[in-house]
Protein backbone atom coordinates (compact mmCIF):
# COMPACT_ATOMS: atom_id res chain seq x y z
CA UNK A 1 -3.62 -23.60 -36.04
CA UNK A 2 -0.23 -21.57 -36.64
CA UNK A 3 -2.46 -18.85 -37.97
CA UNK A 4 -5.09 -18.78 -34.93
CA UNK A 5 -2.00 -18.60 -32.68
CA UNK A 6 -0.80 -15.84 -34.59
CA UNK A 7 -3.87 -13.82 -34.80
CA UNK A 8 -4.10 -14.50 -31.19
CA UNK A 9 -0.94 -13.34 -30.32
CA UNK A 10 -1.38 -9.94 -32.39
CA UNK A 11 -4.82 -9.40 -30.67
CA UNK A 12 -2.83 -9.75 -27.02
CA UNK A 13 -0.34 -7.06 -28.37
CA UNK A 14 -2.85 -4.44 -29.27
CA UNK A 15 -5.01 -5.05 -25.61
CA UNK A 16 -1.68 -4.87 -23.97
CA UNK A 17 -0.46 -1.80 -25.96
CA UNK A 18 -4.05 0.00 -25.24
CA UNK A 19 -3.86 -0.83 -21.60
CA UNK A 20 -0.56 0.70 -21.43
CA UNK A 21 -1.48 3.83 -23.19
CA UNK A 22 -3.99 4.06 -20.70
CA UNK A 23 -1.78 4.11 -17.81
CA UNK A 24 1.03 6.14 -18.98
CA UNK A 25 -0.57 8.84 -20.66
CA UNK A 26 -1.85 9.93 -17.05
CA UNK A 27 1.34 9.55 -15.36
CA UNK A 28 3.15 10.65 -18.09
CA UNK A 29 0.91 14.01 -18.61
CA UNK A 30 1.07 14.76 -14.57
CA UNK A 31 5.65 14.33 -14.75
CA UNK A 32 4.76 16.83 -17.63
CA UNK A 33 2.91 19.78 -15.77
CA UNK A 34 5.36 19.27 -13.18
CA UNK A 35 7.85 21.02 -15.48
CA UNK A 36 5.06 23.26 -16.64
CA UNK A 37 6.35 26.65 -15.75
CA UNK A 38 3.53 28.81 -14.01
CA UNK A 39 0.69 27.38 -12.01
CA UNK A 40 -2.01 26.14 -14.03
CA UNK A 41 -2.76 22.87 -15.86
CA UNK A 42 -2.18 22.97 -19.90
CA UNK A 43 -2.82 19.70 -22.31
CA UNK A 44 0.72 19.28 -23.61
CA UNK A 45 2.74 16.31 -22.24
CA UNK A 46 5.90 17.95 -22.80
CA UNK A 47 6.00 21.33 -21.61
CA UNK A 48 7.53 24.85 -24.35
CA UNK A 49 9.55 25.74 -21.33
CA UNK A 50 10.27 23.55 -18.83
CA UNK A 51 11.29 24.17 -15.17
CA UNK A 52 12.40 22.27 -11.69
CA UNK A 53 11.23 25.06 -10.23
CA UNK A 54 8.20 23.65 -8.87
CA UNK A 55 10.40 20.77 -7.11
CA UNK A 56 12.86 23.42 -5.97
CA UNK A 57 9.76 25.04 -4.01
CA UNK A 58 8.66 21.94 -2.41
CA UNK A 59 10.91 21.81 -0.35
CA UNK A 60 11.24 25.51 0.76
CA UNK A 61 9.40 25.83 4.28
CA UNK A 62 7.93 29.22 3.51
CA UNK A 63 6.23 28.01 0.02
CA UNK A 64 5.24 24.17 1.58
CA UNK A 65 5.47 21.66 4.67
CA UNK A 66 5.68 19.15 1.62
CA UNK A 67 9.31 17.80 3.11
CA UNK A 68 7.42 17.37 7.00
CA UNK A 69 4.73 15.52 4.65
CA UNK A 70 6.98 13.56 3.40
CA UNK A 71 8.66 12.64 6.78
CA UNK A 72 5.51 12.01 7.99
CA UNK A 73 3.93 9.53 5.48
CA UNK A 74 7.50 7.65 5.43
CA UNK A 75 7.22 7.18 9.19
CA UNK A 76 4.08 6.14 9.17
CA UNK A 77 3.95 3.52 6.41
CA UNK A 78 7.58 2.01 7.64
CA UNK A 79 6.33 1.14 10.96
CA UNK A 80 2.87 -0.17 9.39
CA UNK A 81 4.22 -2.20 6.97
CA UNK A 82 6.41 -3.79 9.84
CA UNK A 83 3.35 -4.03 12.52
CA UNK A 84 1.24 -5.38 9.45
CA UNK A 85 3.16 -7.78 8.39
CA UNK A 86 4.10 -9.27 11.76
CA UNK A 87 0.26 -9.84 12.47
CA UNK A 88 -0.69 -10.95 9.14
CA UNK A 89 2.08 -13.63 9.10
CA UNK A 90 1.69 -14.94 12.35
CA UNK A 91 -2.77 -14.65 12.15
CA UNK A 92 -1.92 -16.71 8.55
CA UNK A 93 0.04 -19.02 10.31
CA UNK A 94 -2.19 -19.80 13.03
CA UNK A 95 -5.30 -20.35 10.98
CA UNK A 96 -3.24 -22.39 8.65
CA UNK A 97 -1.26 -25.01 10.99
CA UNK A 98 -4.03 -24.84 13.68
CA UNK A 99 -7.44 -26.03 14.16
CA UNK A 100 -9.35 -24.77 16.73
CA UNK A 101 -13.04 -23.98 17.95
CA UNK A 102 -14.29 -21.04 15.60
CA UNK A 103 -11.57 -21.21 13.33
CA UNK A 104 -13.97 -21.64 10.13
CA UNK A 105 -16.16 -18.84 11.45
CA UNK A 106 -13.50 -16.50 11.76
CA UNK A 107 -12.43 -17.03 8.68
CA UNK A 108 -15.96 -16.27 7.64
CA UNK A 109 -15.81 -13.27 9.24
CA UNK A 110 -12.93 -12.10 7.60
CA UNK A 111 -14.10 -12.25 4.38
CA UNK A 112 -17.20 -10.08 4.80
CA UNK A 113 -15.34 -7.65 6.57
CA UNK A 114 -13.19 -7.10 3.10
CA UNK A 115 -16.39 -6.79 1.74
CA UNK A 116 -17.27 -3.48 4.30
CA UNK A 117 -15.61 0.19 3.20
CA UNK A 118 -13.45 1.36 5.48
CA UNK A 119 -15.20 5.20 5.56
CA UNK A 120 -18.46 2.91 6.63
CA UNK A 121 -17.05 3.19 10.22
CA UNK A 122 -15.81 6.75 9.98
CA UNK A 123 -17.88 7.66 12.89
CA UNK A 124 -16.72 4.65 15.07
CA UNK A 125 -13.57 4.59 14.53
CA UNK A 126 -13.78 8.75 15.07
CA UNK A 127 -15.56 8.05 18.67
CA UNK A 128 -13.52 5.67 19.50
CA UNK A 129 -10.04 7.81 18.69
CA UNK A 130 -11.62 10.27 20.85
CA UNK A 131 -12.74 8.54 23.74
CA UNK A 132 -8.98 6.86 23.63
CA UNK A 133 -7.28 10.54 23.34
CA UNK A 134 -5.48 9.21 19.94
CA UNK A 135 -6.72 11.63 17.76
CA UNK A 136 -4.59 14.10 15.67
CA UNK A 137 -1.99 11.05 16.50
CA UNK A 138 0.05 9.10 13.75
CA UNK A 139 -0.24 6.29 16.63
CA UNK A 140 -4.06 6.42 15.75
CA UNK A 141 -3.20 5.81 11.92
CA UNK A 142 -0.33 3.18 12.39
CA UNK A 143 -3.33 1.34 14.79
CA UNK A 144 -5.79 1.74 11.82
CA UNK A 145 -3.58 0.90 9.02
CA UNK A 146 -2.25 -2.11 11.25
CA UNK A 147 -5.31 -3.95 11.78
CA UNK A 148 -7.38 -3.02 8.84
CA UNK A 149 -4.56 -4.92 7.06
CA UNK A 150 -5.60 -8.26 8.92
CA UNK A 151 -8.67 -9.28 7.56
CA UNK A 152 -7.81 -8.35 3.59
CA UNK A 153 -4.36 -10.52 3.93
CA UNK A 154 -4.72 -13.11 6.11
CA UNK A 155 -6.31 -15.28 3.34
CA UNK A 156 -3.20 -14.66 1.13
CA UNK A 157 -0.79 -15.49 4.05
CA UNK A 158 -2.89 -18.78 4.74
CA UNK A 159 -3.23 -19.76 1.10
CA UNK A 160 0.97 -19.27 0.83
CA UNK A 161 1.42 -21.18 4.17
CA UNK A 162 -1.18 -24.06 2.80
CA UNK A 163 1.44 -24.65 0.02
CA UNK A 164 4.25 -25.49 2.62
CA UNK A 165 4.53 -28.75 3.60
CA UNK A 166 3.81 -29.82 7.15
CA UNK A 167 5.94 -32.19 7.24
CA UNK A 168 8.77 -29.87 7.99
CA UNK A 169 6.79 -28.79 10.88
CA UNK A 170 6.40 -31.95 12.08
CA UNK A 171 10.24 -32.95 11.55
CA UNK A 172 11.70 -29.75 13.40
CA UNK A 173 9.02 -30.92 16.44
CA UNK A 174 10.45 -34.13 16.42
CA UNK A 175 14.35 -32.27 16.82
CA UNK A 176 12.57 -30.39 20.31
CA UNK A 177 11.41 -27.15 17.93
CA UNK A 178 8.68 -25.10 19.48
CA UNK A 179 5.77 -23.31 17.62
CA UNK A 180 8.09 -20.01 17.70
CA UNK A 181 10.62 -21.21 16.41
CA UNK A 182 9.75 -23.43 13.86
CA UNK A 183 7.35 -20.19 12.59
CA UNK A 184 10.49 -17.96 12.93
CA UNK A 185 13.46 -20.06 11.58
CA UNK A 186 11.19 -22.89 8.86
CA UNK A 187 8.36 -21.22 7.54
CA UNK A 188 9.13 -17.54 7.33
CA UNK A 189 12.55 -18.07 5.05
CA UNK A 190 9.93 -20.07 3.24
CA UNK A 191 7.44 -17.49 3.30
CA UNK A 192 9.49 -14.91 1.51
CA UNK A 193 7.67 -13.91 -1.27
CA UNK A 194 3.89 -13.74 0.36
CA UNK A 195 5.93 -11.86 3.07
CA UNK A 196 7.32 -9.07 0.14
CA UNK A 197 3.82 -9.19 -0.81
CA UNK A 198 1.90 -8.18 2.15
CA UNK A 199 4.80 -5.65 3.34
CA UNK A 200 4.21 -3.64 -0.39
CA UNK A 201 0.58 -3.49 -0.35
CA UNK A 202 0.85 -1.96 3.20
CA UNK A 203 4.17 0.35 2.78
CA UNK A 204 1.40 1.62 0.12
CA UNK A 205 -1.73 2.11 1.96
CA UNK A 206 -0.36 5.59 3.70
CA UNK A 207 0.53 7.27 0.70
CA UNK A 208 -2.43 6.09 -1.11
CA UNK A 209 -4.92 7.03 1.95
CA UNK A 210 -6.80 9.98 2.59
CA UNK A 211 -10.04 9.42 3.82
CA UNK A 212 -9.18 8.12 7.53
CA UNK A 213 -5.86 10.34 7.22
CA UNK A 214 -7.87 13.46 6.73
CA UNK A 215 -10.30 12.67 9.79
CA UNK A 216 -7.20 11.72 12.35
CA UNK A 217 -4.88 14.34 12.01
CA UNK A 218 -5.54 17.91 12.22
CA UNK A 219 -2.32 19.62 12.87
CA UNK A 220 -0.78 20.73 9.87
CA UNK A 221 2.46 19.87 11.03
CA UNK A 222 1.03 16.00 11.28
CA UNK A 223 -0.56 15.77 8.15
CA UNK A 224 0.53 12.96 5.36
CA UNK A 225 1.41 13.23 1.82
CA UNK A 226 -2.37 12.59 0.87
CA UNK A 227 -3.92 15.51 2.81
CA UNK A 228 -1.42 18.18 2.10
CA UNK A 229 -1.46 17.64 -1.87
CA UNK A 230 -5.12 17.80 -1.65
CA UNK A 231 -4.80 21.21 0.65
CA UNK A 232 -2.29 22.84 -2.41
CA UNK A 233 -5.79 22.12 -5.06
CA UNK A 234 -8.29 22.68 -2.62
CA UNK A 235 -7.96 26.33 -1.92
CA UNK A 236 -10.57 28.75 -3.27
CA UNK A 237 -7.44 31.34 -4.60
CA UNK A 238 -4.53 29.75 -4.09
CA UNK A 239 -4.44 26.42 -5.90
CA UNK A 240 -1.35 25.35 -7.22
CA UNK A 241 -1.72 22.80 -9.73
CA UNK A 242 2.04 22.32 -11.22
CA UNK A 243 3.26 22.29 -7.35
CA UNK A 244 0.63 19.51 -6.68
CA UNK A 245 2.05 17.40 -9.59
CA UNK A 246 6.22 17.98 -9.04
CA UNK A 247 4.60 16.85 -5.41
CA UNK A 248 2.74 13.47 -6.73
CA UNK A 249 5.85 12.82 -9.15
CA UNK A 250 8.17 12.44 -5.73
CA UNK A 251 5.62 10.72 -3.63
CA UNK A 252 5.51 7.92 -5.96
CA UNK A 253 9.00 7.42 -6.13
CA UNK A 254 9.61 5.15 -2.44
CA UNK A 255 6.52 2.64 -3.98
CA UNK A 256 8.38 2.38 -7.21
CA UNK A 257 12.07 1.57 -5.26
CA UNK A 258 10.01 -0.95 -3.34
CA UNK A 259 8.56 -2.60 -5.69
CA UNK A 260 11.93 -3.23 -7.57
CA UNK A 261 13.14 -4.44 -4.23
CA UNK A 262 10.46 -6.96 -4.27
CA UNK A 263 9.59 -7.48 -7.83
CA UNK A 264 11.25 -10.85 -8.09
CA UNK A 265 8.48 -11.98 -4.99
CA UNK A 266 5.60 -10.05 -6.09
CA UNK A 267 3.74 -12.21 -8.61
CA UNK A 268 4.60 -15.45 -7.20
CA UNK A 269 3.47 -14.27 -3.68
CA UNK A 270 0.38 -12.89 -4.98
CA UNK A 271 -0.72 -16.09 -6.96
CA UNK A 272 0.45 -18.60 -5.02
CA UNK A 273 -1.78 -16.81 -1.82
CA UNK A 274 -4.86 -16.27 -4.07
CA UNK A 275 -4.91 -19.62 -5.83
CA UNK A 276 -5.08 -22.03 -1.96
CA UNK A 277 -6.48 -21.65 0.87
């Protein structure tokens, strides 16, 4: 038995060790061109002469717009990870203390629109903006963002709020609590790590987005992180590779700082919401 566990063990190291080869090379090959001196990729990781050069020019107006990018995108996911996570908390809540006439259809409903692609809509949704005068608007995007994010996490909200006893609901009712509050001041505290969850996964949806950010805005000045990195590779003779990758390097750096914030929720959030409901 001590030798199956060990040969067990050994086989987990070498999966994990290949998986993270896997990941880092990429990441650690696109920090690498970013010091790349010139403009084009090259193969090496670590570059003969390396340069900050290319993060020096991001942020000069007459080279990029990267900084009015990066104000942008910011803006944007701060006030959809707030908007999102308001909804999702409170929709989880509801369908989790509540029973009501089409509660289990709803739920239904939910779960085969996560099964739809967003981009399957693209037409709607691009009618729609129009007819409401909301395109070329980051309202448009926060709107998108906001309530695409109800369907996906409302089952991991629920399942986390399924885990808290109702009990406490029904003791702070007894003590004259209303529905508001006892959301607000009980479950919430509670609720904190399926909270740090859901406010991650959608601080990360505009930065990782550029399908529905590309088809709302169409002022330069308005574009996201997403569509003006794709605009520096995308040009017939005047792509700038190394520039795109000292730009990707910085973009990633707000997820990163979040997710230390909220490391110490993530995983428990995450299972605990996926494993009840």
């Amino acid at each position: 038995m001590k030798k199956q566990k060990r040969i067990n063990l050994a086989l987990s190291y070498v999966i994990l060790t290949l998986a993270s080869i896997i990941i880092l090379y990429p990441m650690l090959w696109v920090v690498g061109t970013s010091f790349n001196p010139g403009r084009t990729i090259t193969s090496k990781i670590i570059p003969d002469n390396p340069t900050l050069i290319h993060y020096k020019n991001l942020f000069d107006l007459t080279i990029s717009d990267y900084s009015l990018w990066y104000v942008n995108t910011l803006k944007i996911a701060f006030i959809t990870m707030a908007l999102a996570v308001i909804l999702v908390t409170i929709t989880g809540y509801v369908f989790s203390r509540y029973r009501f006439v089409g509660r289990k259809n709803s739920l239904i409903l939910f779960l085969v629109l996560q099964m739809v692609p967003q981009f399957v809509a693209i037409i709607a949704i691009y009618v729609l903006l129009n007819m409401l005068g909301l395109l070329d608007t980051h309202t448009a995007l926060i709107l998108l963002y906001a309530g695409g994010a109800i369907p996906m996490n409302t089952y991991l909200a629920k399942g986390y709020f399924d885990t808290i006893p109702k009990e406490l609901d029904e003791a702070a009712r007894m003590d004259g609590a209303g529905h508001l509050r006892i959301f607000w001041q009980i479950i919430l505290p509670l609720a904190k790590p399926i909270v740090a969850t859901i406010a991650l996964f959608n601080f990360m949806g505009p930065f990782n987005d550029f399908i529905l950010a590309s088809l709302v805005l169409r002022s330069p000045e308005k574009q996201t992180l997403a569509v003006g990195l794709y605009n520096m590779i995308s040009r017939q003779f005047d792509n700038n590779f190394t520039l795109f990758a000292a730009g990707a390097v910085l973009s990633a750096l707000p997820i990163v700082l979040l997710f230390f914030m909220f490391q110490r929720y993530f995983v428990s959030g995450l299972t605990a919401g996926g494993t009840k409901g």
